[in-house]
Every structure is written in C-alpha cells, then in structure tokens.
C-alpha atoms as a PDB file:
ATOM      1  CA  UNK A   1      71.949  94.020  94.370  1.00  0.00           C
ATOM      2  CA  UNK A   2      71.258  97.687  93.808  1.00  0.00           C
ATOM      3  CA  UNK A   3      70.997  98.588  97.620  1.00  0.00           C
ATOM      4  CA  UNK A   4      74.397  96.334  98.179  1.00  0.00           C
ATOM      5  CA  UNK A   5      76.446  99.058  95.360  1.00  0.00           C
ATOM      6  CA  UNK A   6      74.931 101.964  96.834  1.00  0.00           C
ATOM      7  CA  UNK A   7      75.953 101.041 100.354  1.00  0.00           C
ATOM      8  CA  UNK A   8      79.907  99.905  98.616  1.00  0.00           C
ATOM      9  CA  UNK A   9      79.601 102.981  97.032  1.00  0.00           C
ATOM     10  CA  UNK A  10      78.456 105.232  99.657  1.00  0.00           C
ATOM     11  CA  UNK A  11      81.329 103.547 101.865  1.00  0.00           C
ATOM     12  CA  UNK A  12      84.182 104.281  99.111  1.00  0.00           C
ATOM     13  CA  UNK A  13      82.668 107.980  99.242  1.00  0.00           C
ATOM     14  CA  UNK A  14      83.303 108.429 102.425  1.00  0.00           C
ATOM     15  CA  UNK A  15      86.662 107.302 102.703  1.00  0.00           C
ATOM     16  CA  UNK A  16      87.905 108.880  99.420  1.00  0.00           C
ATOM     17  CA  UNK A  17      86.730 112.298 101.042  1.00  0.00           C
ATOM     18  CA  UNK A  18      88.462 110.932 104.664  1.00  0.00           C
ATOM     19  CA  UNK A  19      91.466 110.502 102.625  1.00  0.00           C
ATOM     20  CA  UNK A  20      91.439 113.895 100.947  1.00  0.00           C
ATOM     21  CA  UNK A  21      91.150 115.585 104.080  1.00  0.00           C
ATOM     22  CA  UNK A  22      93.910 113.774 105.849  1.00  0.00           C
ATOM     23  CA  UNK A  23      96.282 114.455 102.466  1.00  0.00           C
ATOM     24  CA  UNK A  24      95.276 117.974 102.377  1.00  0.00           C
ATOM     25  CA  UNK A  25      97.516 119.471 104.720  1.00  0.00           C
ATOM     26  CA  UNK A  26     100.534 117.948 103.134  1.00  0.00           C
ATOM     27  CA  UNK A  27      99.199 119.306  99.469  1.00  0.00           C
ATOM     28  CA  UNK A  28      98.698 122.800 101.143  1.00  0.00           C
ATOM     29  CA  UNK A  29     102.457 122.435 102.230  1.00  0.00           C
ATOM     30  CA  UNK A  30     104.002 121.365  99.441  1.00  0.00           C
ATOM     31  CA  UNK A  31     102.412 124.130  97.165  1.00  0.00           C
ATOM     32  CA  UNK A  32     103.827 126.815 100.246  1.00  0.00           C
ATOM     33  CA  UNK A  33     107.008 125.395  99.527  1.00  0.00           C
ATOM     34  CA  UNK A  34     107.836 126.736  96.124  1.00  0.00           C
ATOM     35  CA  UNK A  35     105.371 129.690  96.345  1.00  0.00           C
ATOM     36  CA  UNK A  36     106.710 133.347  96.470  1.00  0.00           C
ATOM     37  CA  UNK A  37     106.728 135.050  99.258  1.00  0.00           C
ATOM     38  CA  UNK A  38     104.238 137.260  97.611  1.00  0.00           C
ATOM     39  CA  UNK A  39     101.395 134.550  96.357  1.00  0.00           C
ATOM     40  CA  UNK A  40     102.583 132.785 100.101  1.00  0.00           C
ATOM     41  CA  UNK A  41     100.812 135.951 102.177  1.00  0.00           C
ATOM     42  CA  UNK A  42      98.037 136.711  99.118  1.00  0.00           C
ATOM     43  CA  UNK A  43      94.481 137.006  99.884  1.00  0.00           C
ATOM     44  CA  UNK A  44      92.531 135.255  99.181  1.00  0.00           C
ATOM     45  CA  UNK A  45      94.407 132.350  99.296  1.00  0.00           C
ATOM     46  CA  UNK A  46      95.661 130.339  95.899  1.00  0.00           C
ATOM     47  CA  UNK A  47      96.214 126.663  96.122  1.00  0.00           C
ATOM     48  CA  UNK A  48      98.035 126.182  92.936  1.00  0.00           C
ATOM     49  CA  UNK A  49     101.539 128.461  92.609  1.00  0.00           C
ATOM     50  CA  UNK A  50     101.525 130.818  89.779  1.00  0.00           C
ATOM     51  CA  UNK A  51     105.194 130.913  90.089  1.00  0.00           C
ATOM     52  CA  UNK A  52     107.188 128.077  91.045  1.00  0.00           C
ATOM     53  CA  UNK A  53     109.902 129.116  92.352  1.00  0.00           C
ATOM     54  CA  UNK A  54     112.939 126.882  94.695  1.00  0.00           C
ATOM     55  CA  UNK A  55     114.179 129.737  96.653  1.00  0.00           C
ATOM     56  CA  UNK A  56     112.458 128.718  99.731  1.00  0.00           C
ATOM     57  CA  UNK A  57     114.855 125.305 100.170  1.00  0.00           C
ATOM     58  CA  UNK A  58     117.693 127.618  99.543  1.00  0.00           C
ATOM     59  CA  UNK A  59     116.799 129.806 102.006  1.00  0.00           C
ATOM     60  CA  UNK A  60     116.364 127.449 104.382  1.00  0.00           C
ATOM     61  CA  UNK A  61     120.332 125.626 103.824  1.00  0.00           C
ATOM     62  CA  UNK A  62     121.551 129.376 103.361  1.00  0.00           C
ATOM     63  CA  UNK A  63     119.924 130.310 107.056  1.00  0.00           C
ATOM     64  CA  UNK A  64     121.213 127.145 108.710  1.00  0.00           C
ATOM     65  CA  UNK A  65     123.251 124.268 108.713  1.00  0.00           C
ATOM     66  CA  UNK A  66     120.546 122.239 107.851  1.00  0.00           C
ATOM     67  CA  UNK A  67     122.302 118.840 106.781  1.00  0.00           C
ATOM     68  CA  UNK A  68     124.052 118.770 109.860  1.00  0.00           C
ATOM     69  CA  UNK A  69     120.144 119.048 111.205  1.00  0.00           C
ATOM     70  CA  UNK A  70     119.149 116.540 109.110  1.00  0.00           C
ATOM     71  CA  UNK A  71     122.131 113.975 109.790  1.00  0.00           C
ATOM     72  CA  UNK A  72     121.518 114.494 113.584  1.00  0.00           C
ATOM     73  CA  UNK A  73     117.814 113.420 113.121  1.00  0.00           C
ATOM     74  CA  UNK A  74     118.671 110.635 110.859  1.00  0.00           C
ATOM     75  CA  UNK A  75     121.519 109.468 113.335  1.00  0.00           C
ATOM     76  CA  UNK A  76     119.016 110.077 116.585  1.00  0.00           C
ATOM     77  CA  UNK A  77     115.782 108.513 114.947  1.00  0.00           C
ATOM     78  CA  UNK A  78     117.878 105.081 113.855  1.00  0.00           C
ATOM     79  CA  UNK A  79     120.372 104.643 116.549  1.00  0.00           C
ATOM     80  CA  UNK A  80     116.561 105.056 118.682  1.00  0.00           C
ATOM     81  CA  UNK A  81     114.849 102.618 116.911  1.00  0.00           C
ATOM     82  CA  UNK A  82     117.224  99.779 116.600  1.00  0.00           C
ATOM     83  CA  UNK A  83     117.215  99.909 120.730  1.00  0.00           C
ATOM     84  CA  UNK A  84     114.113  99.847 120.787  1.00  0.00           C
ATOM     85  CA  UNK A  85     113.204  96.664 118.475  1.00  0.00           C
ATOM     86  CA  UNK A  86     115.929  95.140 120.531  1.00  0.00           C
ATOM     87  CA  UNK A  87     114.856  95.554 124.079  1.00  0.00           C
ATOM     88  CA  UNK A  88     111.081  95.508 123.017  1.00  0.00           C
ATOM     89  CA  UNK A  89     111.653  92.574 121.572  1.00  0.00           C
ATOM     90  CA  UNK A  90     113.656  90.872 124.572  1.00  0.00           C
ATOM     91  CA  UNK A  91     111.802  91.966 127.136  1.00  0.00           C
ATOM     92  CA  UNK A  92     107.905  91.521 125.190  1.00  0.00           C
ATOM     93  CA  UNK A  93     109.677  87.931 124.570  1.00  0.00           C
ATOM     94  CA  UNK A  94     110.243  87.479 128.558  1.00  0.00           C
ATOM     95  CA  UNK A  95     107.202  88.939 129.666  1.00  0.00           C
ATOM     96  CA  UNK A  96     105.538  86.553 127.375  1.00  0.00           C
ATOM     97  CA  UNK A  97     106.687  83.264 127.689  1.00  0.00           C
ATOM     98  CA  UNK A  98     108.668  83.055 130.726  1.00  0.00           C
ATOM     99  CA  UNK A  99     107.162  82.486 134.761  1.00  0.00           C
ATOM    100  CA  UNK A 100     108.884  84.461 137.598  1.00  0.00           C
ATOM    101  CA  UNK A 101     108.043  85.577 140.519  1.00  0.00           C
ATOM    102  CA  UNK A 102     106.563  89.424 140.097  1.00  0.00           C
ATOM    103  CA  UNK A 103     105.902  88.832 136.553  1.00  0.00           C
ATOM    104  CA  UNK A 104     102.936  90.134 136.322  1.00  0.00           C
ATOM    105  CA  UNK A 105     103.478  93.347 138.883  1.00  0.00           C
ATOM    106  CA  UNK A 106     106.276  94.311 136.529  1.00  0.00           C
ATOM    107  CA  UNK A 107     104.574  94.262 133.432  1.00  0.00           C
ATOM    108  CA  UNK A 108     101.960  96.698 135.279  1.00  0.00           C
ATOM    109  CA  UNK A 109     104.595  98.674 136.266  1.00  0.00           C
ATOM    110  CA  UNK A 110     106.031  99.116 132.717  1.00  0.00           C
ATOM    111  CA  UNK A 111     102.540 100.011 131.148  1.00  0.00           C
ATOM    112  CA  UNK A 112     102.045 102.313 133.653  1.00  0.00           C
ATOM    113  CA  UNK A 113     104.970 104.209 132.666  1.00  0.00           C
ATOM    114  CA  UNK A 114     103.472 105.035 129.097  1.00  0.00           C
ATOM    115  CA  UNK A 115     100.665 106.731 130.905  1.00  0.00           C
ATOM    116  CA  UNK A 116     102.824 109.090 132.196  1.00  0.00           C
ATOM    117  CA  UNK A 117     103.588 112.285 130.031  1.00  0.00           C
ATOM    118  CA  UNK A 118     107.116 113.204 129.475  1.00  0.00           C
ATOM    119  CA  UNK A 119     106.332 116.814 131.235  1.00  0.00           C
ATOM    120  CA  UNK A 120     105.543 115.349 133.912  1.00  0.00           C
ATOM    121  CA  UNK A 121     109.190 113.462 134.536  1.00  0.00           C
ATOM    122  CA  UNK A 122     111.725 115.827 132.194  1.00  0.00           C
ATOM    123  CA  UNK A 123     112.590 118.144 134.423  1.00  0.00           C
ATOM    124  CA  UNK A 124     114.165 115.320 137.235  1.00  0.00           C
ATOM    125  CA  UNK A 125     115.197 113.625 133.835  1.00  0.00           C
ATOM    126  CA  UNK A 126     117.173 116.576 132.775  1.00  0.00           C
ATOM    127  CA  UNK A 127     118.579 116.887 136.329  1.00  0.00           C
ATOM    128  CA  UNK A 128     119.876 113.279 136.114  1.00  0.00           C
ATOM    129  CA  UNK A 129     121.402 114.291 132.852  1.00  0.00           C
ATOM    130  CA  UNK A 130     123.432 117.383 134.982  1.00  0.00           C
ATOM    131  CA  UNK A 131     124.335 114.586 137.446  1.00  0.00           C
ATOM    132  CA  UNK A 132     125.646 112.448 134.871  1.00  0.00           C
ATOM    133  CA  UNK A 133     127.354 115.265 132.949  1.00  0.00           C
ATOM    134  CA  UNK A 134     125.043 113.965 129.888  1.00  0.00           C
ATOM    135  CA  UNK A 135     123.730 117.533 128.894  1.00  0.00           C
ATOM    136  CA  UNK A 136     124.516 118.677 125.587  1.00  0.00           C
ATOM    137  CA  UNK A 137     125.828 115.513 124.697  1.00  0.00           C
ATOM    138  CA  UNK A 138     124.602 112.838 121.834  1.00  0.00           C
ATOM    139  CA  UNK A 139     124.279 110.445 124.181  1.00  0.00           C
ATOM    140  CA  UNK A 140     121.778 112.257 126.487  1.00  0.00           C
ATOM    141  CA  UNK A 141     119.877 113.583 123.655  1.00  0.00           C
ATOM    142  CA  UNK A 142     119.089 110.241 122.826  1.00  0.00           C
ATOM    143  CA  UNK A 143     118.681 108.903 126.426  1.00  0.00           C
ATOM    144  CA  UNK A 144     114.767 109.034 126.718  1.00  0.00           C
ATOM    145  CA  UNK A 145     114.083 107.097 123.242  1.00  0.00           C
ATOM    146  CA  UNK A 146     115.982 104.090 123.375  1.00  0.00           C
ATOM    147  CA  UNK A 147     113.130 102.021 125.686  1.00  0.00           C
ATOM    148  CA  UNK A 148     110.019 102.636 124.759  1.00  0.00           C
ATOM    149  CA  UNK A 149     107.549 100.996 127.105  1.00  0.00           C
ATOM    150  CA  UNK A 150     104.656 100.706 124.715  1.00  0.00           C
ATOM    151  CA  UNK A 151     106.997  98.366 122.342  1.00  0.00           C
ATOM    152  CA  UNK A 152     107.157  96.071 125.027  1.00  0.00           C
ATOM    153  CA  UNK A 153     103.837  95.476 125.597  1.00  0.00           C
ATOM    154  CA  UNK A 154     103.392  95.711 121.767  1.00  0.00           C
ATOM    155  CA  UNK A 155     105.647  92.678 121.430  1.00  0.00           C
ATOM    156  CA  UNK A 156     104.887  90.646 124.081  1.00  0.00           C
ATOM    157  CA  UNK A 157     101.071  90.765 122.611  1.00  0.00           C
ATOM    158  CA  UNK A 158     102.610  89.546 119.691  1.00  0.00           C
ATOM    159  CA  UNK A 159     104.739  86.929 120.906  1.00  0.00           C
ATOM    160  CA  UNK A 160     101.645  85.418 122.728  1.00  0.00           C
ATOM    161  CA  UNK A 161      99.484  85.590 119.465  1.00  0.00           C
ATOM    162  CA  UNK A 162     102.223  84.318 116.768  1.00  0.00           C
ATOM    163  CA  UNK A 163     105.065  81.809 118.700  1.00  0.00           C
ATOM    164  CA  UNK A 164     103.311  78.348 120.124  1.00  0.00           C
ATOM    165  CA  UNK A 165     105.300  77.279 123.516  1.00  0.00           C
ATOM    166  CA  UNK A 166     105.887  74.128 121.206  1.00  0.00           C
ATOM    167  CA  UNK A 167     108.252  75.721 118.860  1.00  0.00           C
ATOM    168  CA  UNK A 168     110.875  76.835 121.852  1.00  0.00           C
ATOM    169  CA  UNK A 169     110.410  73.722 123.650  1.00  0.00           C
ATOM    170  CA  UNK A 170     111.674  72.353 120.560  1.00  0.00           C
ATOM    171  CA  UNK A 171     114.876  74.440 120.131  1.00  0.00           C
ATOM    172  CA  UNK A 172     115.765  73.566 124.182  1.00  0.00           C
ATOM    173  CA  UNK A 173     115.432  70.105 123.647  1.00  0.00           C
ATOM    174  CA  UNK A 174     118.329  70.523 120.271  1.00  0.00           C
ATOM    175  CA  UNK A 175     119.817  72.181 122.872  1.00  0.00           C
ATOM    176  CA  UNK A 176     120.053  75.685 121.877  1.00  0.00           C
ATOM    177  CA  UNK A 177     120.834  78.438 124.483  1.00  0.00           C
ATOM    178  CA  UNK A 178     118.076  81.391 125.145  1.00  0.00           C
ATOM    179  CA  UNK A 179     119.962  83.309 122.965  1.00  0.00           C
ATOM    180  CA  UNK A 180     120.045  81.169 120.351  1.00  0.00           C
ATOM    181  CA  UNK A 181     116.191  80.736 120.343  1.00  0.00           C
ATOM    182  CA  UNK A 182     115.832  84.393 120.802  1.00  0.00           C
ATOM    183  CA  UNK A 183     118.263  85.120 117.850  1.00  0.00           C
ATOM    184  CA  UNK A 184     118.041  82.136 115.275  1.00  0.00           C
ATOM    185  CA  UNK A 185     114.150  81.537 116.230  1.00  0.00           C
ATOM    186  CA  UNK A 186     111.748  84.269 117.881  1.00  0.00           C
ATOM    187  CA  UNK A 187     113.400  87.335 116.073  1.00  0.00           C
ATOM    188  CA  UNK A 188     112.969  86.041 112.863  1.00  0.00           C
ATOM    189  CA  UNK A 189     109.428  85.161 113.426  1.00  0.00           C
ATOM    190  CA  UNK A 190     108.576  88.667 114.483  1.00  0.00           C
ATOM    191  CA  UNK A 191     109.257  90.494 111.003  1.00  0.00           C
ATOM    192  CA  UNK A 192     105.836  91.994 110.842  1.00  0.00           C
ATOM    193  CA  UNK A 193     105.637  93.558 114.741  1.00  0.00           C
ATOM    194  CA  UNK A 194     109.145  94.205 113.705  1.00  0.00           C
ATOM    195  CA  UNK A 195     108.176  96.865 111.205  1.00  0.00           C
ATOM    196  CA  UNK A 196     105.329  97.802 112.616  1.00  0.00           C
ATOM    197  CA  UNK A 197     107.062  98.876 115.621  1.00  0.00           C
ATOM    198  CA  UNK A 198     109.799 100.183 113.722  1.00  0.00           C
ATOM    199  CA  UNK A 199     107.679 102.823 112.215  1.00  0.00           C
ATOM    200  CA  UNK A 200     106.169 103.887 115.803  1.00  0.00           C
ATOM    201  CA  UNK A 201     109.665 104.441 116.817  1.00  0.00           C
ATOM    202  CA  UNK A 202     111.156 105.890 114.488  1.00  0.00           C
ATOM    203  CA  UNK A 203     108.243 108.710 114.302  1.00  0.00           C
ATOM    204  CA  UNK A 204     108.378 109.060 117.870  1.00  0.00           C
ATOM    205  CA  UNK A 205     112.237 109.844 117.891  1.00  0.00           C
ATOM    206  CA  UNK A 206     111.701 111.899 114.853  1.00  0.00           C
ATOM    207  CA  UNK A 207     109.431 114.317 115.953  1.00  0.00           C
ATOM    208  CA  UNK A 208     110.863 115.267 119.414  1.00  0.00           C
ATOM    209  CA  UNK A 209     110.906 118.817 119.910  1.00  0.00           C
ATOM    210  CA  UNK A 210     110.693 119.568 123.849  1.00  0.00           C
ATOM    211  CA  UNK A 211     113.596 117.116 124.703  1.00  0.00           C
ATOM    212  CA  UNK A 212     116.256 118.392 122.280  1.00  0.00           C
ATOM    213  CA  UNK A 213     115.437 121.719 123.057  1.00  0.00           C
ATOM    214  CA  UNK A 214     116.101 121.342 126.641  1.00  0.00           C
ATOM    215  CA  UNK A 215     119.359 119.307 126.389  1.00  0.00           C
ATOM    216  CA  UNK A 216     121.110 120.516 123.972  1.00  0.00           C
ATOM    217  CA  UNK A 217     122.415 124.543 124.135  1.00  0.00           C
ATOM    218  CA  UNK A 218     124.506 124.189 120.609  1.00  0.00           C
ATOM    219  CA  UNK A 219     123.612 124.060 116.947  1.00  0.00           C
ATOM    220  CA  UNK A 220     125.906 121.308 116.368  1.00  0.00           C
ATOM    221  CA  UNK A 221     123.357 118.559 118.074  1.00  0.00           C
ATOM    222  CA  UNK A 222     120.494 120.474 116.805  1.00  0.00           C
ATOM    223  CA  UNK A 223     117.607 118.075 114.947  1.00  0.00           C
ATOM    224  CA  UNK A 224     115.297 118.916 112.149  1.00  0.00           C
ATOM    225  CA  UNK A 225     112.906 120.202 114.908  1.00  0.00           C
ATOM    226  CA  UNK A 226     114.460 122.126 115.946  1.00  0.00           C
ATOM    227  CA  UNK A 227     115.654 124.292 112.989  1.00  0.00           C
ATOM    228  CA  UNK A 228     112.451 124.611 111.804  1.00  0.00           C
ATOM    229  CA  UNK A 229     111.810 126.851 114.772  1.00  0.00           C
ATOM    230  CA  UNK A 230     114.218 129.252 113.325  1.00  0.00           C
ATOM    231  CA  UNK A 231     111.642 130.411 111.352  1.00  0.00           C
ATOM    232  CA  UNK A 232     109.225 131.117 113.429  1.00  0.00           C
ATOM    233  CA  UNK A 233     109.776 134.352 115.286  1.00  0.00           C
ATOM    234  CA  UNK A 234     108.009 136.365 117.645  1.00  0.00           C
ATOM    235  CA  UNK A 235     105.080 138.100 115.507  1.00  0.00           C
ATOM    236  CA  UNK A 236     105.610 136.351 112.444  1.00  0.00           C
ATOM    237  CA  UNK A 237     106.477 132.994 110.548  1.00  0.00           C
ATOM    238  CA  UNK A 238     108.080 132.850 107.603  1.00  0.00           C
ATOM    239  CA  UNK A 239     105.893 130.221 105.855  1.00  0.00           C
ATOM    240  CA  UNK A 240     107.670 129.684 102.481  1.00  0.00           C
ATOM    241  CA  UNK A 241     111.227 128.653 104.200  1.00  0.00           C
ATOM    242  CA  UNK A 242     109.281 126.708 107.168  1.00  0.00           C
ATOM    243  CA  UNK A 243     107.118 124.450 104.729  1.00  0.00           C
ATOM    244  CA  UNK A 244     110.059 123.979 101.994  1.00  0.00           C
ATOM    245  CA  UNK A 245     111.818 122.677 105.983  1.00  0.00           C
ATOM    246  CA  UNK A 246     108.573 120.742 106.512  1.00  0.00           C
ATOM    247  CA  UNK A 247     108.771 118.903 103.451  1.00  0.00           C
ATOM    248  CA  UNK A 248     112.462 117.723 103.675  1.00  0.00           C
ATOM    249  CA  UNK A 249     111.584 116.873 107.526  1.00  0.00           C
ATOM    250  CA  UNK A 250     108.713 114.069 106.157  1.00  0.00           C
ATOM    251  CA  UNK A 251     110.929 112.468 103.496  1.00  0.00           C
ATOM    252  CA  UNK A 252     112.506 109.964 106.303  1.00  0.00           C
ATOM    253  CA  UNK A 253     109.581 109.205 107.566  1.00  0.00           C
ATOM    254  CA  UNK A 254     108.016 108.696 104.837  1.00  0.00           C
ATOM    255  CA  UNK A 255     110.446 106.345 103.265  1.00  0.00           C
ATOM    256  CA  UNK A 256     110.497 104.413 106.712  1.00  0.00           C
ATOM    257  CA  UNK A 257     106.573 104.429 106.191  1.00  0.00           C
ATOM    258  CA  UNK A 258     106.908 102.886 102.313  1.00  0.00           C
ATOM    259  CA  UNK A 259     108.703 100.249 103.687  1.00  0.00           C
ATOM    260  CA  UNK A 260     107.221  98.769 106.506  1.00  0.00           C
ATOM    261  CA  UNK A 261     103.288  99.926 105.508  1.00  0.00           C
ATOM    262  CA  UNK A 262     102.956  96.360 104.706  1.00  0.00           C
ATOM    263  CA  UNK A 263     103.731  95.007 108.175  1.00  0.00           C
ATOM    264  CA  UNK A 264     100.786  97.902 110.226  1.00  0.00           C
ATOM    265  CA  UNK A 265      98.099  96.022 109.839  1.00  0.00           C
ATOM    266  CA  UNK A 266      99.473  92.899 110.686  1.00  0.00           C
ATOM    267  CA  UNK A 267     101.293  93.726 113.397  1.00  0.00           C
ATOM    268  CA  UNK A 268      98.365  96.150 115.615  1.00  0.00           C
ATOM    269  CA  UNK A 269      95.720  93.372 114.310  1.00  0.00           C
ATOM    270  CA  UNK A 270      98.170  90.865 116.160  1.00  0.00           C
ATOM    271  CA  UNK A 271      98.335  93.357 119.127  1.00  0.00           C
ATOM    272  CA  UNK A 272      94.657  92.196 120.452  1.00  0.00           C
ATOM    273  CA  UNK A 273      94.388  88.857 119.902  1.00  0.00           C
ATOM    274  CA  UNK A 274      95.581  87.629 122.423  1.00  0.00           C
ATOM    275  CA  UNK A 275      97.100  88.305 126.636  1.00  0.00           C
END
C-alpha cells in the first residue's frame, strides 16, 4: 500500500512539474504584458510586475489597426475550419466505407501530401495564385487551408472505428439518399472527431505566418500574425507591445480549445483503433 502512494505520488509529481513548465511561457507573457518598459528590459529579470500598467495593449491598437487584424484572423481561421470538417468529413466518410477502383492508391496519395512541407510547394502555389489573379485577395489567402489532408485520414479512422456498415445499410434500405445518410446519420455521429478536428484546424489556420505574408502586399488582409511582426524590428523587439499582441492572439484559440477539450481524447484515441 505504501509503495502503491509513493509511485501515485511520484507520478502526480511529475506531471504537476510537466504542467508548470508547459504553462510557464504563457505566465512569463502575460506578466510582459502589463510590465513597463523599464521592469520589461531590467536585470535581473522580475517575474511579478511592480507596476501594472495597460499601456502596452494601447500601444499596440494605437500602432495598428489591430481589430481589423483580429477580424481577418477570426474570419480566415472559421471560414478554414468549417471546410475543412466538411470535406474531411466527406471524403474520411468515402474513403471509409465505400469500394472503388483506386481506393486505396488515392488514399496513399492524400497522406502523402501531409508529408510534404508547405516550403517545399508555396512558391508554384503562389504562382498559381498570379495565374488565377488570386494574390492579395481573401480568397487566396485562404486557399491553402480549406483541405487539410490529415483531417481526412483523421476521419476516415474514425468512421471505421465508430459507424458499423449495419447502421447505413439500414438508412438505404428506408431509402434515404447518400446525402441523407451523410447529413441526418454519419455527421451527427461524428461530434467528438468533429471537435477534435475542429481544434487542429482552427490552430493550424490561426497561426499561419509564411502564407499571408507572401500573398497579401496590404494591411487591409493582414492577420494577427502578421501584426505582431510590427514589433519586431531589425536589432530590437519591443517586448511589452508584442506580448500584450501575444495575449489577445491566444484568446480565440483558447476559447475554441475550452470548448471542444472534451472531444481530444476521444477523438485521437479513436484515431488508432482501427484501418
């Protein structure tokens, strides 16, 4: 009994100090953000402000237009994520449950595209986006997110693992169309992948910093990634203004994070079981 608490103890220890060095950084940043810019550059460092001060979020709406940042990310990271749920979840749907020919080569084809690194491919992407007279345009800022190939092998997993053959056999012989089934029957039965994937997305689309940058040549489609960067110059960074930034950049994600943090576990567990 003894040796049984030490180990649960022991085990507790060493995640309660994993956890504190994970939450750390975002501690650190938060206490930048309504430092001084004297205590900010003081030596040695001070973890706790002496003087809390907000001028550092003023700064950083008074340098740029940074709701119109913000509102571009927001717009970007949701309009993103809704396509892909969508065509994760058709396609994982027919890559899991329906027989054609190539099936197989396909689905190795797709995977094989999230091995890829997006250096290798933006530059012909943003050369398509000339030819298509997408650049500096909403439309081919967004271009890149709206498939994500790792959400359809994400939900096909799941669709193998959580919906018996039985169940859309069942719906064909009411006589409901594909659709139907997809809409009225799979979908619904997908909640937890669903926010799972959701989260993946939306952190994805979020944090994209070398795409935007290269597509867009006006502030007005600017995202929150970019206007951090205007605080970083060529010698220096102004770290007050850039973590007050920071901590206005993590509130989206963090909401989307609050409500889906239920669904993680479920839906990567779900990932391996079975394919």
């Amino acid at each position: 009994m003894i040796r049984k608490t030490f180990f649960l103890a022991f085990k507790y220890l060493i995640l309660s100090l994993g956890a504190s060095i994970m939450v750390l950084p975002f501690l650190w940043m938060a206490s930048t953000a309504v430092k001084p810019p004297t205590e900010v550059l003081s030596w040695p460092p001070e973890f706790l402000p002496r003087h809390i001060t907000l001028e550092n979020f003023h700064t950083v709406f008074a340098t740029a237009p940074f709701l119109r940042f913000f509102f571009n990310s927001v717009a970007m990271a949701t309009l993103c994520t809704l396509s892909v749920l969508l065509t994760s979840a058709i396609a994982g749907y027919v890559f899991a449950k329906f027989r054609f020919p190539g099936r197989n080569a396909l689905f190795i084809l797709v995977l094989a595209t999230a091995m890829v690194p997006f250096e290798t491919y933006m530059i012909p992407l943003y050369i398509s986006m000339v030819k298509l007279s997408l650049v500096n345009t909403f439309i081919g800022l967004i271009a890149p997110y709206i498939i994500m190939s790792y959400g359809i092998f994400f939900m096909r997993q799941n669709v193998l693992a959580s919906i018996p053959d039985e169940i859309i056999d069942a719906s064909r012989i009411d006589g409901a169309s594909e659709w139907s089934i997809f809409f009225r029957v799979i979908f619904p039965m997908l909640k937890g992948s669903v926010g799972a994937l959701s989260i993946f997305a939306f952190m994805q689309t979020w944090a994209a910093f070398i795409w935007p940058l290269i597509i867009t040549s006006s502030r007005e489609l600017w995202t929150m990634e970019l206007g951090l960067g205007m605080f970083q110059y060529r010698f220096t960074v102004d770290l007050g203004p850039i973590n007050a930034g920071s901590m206005l950049s993590i509130v989206p994600i963090l909401g989307v994070f609050l409500l889906m943090r239920r669904h993680i576990i479920k839906g990567i567990t779900l990932t391996g079981l079975k394919g």
